[in-house]
Protein backbone atom coordinates (compact mmCIF):
# COMPACT_ATOMS: atom_id res chain seq x y z
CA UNK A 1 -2.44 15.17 16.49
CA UNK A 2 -5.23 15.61 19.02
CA UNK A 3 -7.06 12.31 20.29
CA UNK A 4 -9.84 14.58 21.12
CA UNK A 5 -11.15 14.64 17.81
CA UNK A 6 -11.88 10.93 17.08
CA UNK A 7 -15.28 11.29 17.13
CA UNK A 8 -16.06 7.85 18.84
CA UNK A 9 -13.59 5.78 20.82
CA UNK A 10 -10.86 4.78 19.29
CA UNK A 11 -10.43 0.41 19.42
CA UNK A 12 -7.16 -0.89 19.59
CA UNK A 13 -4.75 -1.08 16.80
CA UNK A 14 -4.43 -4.54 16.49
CA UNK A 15 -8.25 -4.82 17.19
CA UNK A 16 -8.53 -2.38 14.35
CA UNK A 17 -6.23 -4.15 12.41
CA UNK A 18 -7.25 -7.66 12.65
CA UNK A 19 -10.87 -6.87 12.05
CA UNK A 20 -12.62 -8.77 9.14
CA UNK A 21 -11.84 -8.33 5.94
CA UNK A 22 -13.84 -5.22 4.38
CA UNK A 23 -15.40 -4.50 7.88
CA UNK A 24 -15.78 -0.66 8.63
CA UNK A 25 -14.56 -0.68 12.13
CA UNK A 26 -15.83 1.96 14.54
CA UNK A 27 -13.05 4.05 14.24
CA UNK A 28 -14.14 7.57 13.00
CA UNK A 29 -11.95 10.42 12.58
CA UNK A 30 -12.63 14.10 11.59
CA UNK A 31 -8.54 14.67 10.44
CA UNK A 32 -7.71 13.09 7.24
CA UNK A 33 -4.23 11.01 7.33
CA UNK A 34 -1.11 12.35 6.09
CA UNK A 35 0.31 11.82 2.75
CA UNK A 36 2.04 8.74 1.68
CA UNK A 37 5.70 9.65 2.08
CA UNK A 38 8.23 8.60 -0.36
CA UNK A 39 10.35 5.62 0.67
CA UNK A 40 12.18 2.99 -1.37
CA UNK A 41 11.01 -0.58 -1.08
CA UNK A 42 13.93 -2.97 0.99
CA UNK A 43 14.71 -5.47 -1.17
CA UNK A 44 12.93 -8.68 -1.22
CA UNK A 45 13.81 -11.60 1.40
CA UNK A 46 13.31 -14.39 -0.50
CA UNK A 47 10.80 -15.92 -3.22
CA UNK A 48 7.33 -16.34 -3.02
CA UNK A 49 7.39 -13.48 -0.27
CA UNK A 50 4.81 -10.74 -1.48
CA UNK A 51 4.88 -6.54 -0.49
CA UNK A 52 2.43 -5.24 1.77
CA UNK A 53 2.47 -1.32 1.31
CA UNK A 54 2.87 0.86 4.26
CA UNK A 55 0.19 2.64 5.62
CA UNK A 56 -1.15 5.18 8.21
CA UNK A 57 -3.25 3.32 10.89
CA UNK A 58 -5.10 5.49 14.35
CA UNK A 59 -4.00 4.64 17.43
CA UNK A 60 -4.14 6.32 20.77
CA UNK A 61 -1.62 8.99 20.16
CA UNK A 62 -3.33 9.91 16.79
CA UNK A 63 -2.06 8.50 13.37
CA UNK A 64 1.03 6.56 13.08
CA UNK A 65 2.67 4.67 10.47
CA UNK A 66 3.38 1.25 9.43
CA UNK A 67 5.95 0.33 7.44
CA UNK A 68 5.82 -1.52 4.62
CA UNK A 69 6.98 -4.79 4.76
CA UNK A 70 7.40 -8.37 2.78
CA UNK A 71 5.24 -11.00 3.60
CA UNK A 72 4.11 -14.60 2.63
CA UNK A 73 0.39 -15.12 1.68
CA UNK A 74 -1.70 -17.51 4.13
CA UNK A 75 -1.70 -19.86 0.73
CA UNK A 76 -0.12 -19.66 -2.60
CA UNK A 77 -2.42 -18.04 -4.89
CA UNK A 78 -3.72 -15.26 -2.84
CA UNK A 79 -2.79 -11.97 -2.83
CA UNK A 80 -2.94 -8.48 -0.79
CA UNK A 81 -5.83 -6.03 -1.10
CA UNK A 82 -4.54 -3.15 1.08
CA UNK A 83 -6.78 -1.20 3.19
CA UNK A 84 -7.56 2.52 3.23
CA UNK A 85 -9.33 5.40 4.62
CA UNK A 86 -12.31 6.66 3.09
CA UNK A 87 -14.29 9.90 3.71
CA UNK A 88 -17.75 9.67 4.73
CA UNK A 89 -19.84 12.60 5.23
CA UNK A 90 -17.36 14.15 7.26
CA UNK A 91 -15.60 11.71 9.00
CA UNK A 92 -12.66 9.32 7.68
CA UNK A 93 -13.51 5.51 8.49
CA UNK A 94 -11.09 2.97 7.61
CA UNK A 95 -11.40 -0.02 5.69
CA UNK A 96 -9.55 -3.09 6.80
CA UNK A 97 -6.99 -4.73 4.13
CA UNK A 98 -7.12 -8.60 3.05
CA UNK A 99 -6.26 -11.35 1.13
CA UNK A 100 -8.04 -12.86 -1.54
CA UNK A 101 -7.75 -14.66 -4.94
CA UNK A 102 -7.93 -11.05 -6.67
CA UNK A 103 -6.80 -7.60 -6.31
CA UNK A 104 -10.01 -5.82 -4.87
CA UNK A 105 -10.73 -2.27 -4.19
CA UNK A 106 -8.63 -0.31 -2.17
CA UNK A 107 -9.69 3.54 -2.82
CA UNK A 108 -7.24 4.16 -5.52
CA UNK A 109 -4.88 4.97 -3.51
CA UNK A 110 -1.29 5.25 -4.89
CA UNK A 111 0.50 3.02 -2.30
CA UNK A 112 3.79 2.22 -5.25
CA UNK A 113 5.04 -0.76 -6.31
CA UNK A 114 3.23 -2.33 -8.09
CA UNK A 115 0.26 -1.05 -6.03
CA UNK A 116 -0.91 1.95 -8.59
CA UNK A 117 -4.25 2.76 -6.87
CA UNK A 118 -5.61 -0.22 -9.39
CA UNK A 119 -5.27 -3.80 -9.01
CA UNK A 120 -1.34 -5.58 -8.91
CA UNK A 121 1.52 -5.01 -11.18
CA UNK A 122 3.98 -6.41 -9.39
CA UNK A 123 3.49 -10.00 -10.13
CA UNK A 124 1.12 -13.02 -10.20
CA UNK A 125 0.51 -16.84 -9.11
CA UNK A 126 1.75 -19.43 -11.67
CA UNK A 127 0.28 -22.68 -10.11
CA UNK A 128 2.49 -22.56 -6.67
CA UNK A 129 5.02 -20.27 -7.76
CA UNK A 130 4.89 -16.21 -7.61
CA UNK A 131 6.26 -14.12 -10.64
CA UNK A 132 7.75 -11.10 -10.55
CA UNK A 133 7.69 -7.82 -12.41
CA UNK A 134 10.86 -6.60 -12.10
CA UNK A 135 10.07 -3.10 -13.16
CA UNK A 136 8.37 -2.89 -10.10
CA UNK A 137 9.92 -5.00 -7.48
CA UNK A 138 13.26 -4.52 -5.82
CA UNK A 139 14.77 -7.70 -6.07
CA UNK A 140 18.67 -6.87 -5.44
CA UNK A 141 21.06 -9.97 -5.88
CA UNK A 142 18.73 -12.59 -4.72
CA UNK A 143 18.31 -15.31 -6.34
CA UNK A 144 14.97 -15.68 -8.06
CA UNK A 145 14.51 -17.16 -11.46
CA UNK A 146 10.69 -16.54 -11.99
CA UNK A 147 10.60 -12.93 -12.93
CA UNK A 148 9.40 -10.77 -16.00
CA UNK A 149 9.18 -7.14 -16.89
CA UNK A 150 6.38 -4.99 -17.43
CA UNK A 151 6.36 -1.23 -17.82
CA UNK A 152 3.95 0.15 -15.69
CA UNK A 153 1.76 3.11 -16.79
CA UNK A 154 0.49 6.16 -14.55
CA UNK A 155 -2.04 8.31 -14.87
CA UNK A 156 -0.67 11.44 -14.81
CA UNK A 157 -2.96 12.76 -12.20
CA UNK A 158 -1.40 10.47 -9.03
CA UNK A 159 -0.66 12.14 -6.25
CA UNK A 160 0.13 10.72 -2.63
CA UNK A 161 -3.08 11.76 -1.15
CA UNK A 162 -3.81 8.52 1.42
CA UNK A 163 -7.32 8.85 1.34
CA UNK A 164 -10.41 8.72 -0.58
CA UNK A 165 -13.46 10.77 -0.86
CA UNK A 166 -14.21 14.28 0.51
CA UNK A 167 -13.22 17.25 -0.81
CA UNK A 168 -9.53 16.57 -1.24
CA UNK A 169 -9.91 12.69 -1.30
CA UNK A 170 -9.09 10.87 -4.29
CA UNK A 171 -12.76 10.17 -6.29
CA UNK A 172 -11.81 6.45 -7.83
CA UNK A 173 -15.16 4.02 -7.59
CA UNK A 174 -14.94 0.64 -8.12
CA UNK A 175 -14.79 -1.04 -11.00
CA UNK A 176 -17.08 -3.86 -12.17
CA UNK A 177 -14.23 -6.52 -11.58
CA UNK A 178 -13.47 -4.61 -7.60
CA UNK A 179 -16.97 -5.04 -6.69
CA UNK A 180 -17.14 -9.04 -8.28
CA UNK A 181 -14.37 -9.35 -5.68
CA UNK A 182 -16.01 -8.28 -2.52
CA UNK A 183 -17.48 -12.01 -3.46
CA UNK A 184 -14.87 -13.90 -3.43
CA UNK A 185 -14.01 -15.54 0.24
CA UNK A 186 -11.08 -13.23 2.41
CA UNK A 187 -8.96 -14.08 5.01
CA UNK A 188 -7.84 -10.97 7.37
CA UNK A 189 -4.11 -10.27 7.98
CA UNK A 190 -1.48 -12.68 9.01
CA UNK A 191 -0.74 -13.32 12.58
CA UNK A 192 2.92 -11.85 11.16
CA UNK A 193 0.79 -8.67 9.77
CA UNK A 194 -0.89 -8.17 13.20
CA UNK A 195 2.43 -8.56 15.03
CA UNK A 196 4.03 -5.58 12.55
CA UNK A 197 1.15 -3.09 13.23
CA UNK A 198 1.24 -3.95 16.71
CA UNK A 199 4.62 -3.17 16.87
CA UNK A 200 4.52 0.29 14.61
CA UNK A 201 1.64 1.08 17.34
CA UNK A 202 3.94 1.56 20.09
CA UNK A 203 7.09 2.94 18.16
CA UNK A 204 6.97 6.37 18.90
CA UNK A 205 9.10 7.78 15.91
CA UNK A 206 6.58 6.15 13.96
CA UNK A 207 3.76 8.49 15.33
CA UNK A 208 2.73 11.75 12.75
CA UNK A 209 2.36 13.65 15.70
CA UNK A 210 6.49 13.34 16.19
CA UNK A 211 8.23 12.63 13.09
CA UNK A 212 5.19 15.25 11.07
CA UNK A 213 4.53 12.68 8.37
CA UNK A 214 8.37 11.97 7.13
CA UNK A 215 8.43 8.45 9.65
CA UNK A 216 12.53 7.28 10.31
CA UNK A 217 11.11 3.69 9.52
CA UNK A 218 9.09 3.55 6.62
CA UNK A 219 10.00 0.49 4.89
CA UNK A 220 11.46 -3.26 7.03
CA UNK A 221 12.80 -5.95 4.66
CA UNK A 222 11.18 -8.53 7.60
CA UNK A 223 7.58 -7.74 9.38
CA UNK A 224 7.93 -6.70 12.80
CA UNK A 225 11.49 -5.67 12.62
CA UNK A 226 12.26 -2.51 12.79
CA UNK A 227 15.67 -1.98 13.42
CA UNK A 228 17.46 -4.90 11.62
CA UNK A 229 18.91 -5.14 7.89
CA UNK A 230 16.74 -3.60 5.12
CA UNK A 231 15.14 -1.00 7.26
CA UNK A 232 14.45 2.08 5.05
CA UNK A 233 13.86 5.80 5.98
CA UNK A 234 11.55 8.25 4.56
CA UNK A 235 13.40 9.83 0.92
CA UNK A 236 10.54 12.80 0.76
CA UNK A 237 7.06 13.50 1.16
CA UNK A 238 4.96 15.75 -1.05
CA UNK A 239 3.12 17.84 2.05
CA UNK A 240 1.94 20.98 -0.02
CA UNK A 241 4.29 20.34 -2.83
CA UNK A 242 2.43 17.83 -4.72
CA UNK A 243 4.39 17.23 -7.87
CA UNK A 244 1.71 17.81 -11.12
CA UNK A 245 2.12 13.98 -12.64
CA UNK A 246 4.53 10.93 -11.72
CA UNK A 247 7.19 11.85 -14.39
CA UNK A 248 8.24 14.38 -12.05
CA UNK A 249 9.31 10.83 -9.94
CA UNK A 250 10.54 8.60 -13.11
CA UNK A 251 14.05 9.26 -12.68
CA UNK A 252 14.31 9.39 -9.28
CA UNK A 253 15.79 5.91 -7.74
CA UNK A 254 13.65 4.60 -4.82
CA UNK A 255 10.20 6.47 -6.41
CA UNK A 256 8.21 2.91 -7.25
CA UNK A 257 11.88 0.84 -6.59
CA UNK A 258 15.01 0.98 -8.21
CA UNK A 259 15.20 0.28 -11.85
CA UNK A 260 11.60 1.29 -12.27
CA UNK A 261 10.35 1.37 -15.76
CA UNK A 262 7.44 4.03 -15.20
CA UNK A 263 5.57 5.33 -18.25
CA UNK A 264 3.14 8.21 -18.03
CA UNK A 265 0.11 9.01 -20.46
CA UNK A 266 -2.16 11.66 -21.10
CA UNK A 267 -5.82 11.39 -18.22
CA UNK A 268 -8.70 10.83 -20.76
CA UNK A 269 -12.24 11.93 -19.20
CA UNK A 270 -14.39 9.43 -18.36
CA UNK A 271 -12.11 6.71 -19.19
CA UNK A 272 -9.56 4.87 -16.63
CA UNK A 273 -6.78 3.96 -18.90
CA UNK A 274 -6.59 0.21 -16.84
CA UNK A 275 -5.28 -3.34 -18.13
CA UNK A 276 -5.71 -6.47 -16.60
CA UNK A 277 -3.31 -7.48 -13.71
CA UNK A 278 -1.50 -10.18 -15.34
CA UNK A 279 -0.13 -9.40 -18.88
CA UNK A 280 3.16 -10.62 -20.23
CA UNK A 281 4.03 -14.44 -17.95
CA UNK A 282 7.46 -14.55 -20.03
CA UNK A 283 10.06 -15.94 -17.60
CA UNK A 284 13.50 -15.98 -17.59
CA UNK A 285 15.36 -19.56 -16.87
């Protein structure tokens, strides 16, 4: 991946990263990112920790990824919009992730896990407490009591494109409730989040230019940590192979975590087959 064809000068990653929430930093580039590649999610620390979906960020030696990680919120009740790179008019600007009350919008990109290009599925606040869908999250032989399951439906369309707009670029707009929550007040990234990008920044596996968008690292079971317990490695990526719908991924273990319940339905014009973020709050004692 040339540098030569950002079109203005590239900032720093953590300067890119850490910008304010929503911001479109001046970081332009004429090369869309690489497809999401297919990973499966570490599993989860401890409670109340949320997943923050891996992503490919610009840095000096072109794109590079960073891995997904868990996370706690700056405050109970918030959760993660992610960011992502949109086309516009020729150029692919990205827009910085952040928390917030809500889910906003993040392109409709298909980052997994709970993450289906559409709001959360992979759990919600209850007063101080975070839920979990376990259809969704990977939660392994830890002990967490606050947990429920909820099948979570595809469109049958999703691909792993990491972008949106342009003429290959996913086309989701935001929905009435996404652009509500471009109201509500954000705070930018951890100091832990800024500490993991900054660190995927200058790991040179993690560059597309040398691993050719399949990173070694694409998943860390701790932020920042890249070489320690729960480390993942890429399982696939689609590159020209896109398959047609997600069923082609339902039975594979890892696809959207293991033990996935993942359901796919028909795509209806005109309609966006969505439900609200927070359906069934059964728990299990």
């Amino acid at each position: 991946m040339r540098t030569t064809r950002a079109v203005l000068i590239v900032l720093s990653a953590l300067a890119l990263f850490a910008s304010a929430a929503r911001a479109e930093v001046l970081i332009r580039i004429t090369t869309p990112p690489p497809p999401l590649p297919i990973y499966v999610q570490p599993v989860i620390p401890g409670p109340d920790f949320i997943w923050v979906p891996g992503y490919w960020a610009w840095g000096e030696f072109g794109y590079f990824w960073v891995p997904g990680t868990w996370v706690r919120a700056p405050a109970p009740g918030l959760l993660w919009t992610p960011g992502y790179w949109a086309w516009n008019d020729g150029i692919y600007v990205w827009r910085a992730g952040y928390w917030g009350p809500r889910v906003g919008f993040y392109g409709g990109v298909n980052y997994g896990f709970g993450y289906t290009g559409v709001g959360y599925y992979g759990g919600y606040w209850r007063d101080r407490v975070f839920v979990y869908n376990t259809a969704v999250t990977r939660l392994g032989s830890v002990q967490i009591t606050n947990v429920y399951t909820k099948t979570v439906v595809n469109n049958v369309s999703v691909t792993k494109v990491s972008y949106n707009g342009g003429p290959n670029g996913l086309k989701t707009q935001p929905t009435a409730q996404e652009q509500a929550a471009l109201q509500d007040k954000h705070l930018p990234p951890t100091s832990v989040q800024s500490q993991h990008h900054e660190g995927a920044s200058k790991n040179r596996a993690l560059f597309a230019s040398v691993n050719h968008g399949r990173p070694g690292i694409t998943a860390t079971a701790k932020a920042a940590d890249f070489s320690g317990q729960g480390v993942t490695a890429t399982r696939g990526t689609y590159g020209g192979q896109r398959p047609a719908n997600m069923h082609d991924l339902a039975g594979k273990k890892g696809a959207h975590g293991d033990g996935a319940k993942i359901a796919t339905v028909p795509k209806q014009p005109h309609r966006n087959p969505r439900a609200p973020q927070h359906h069934d709050k059964k728990t299990n004692p």
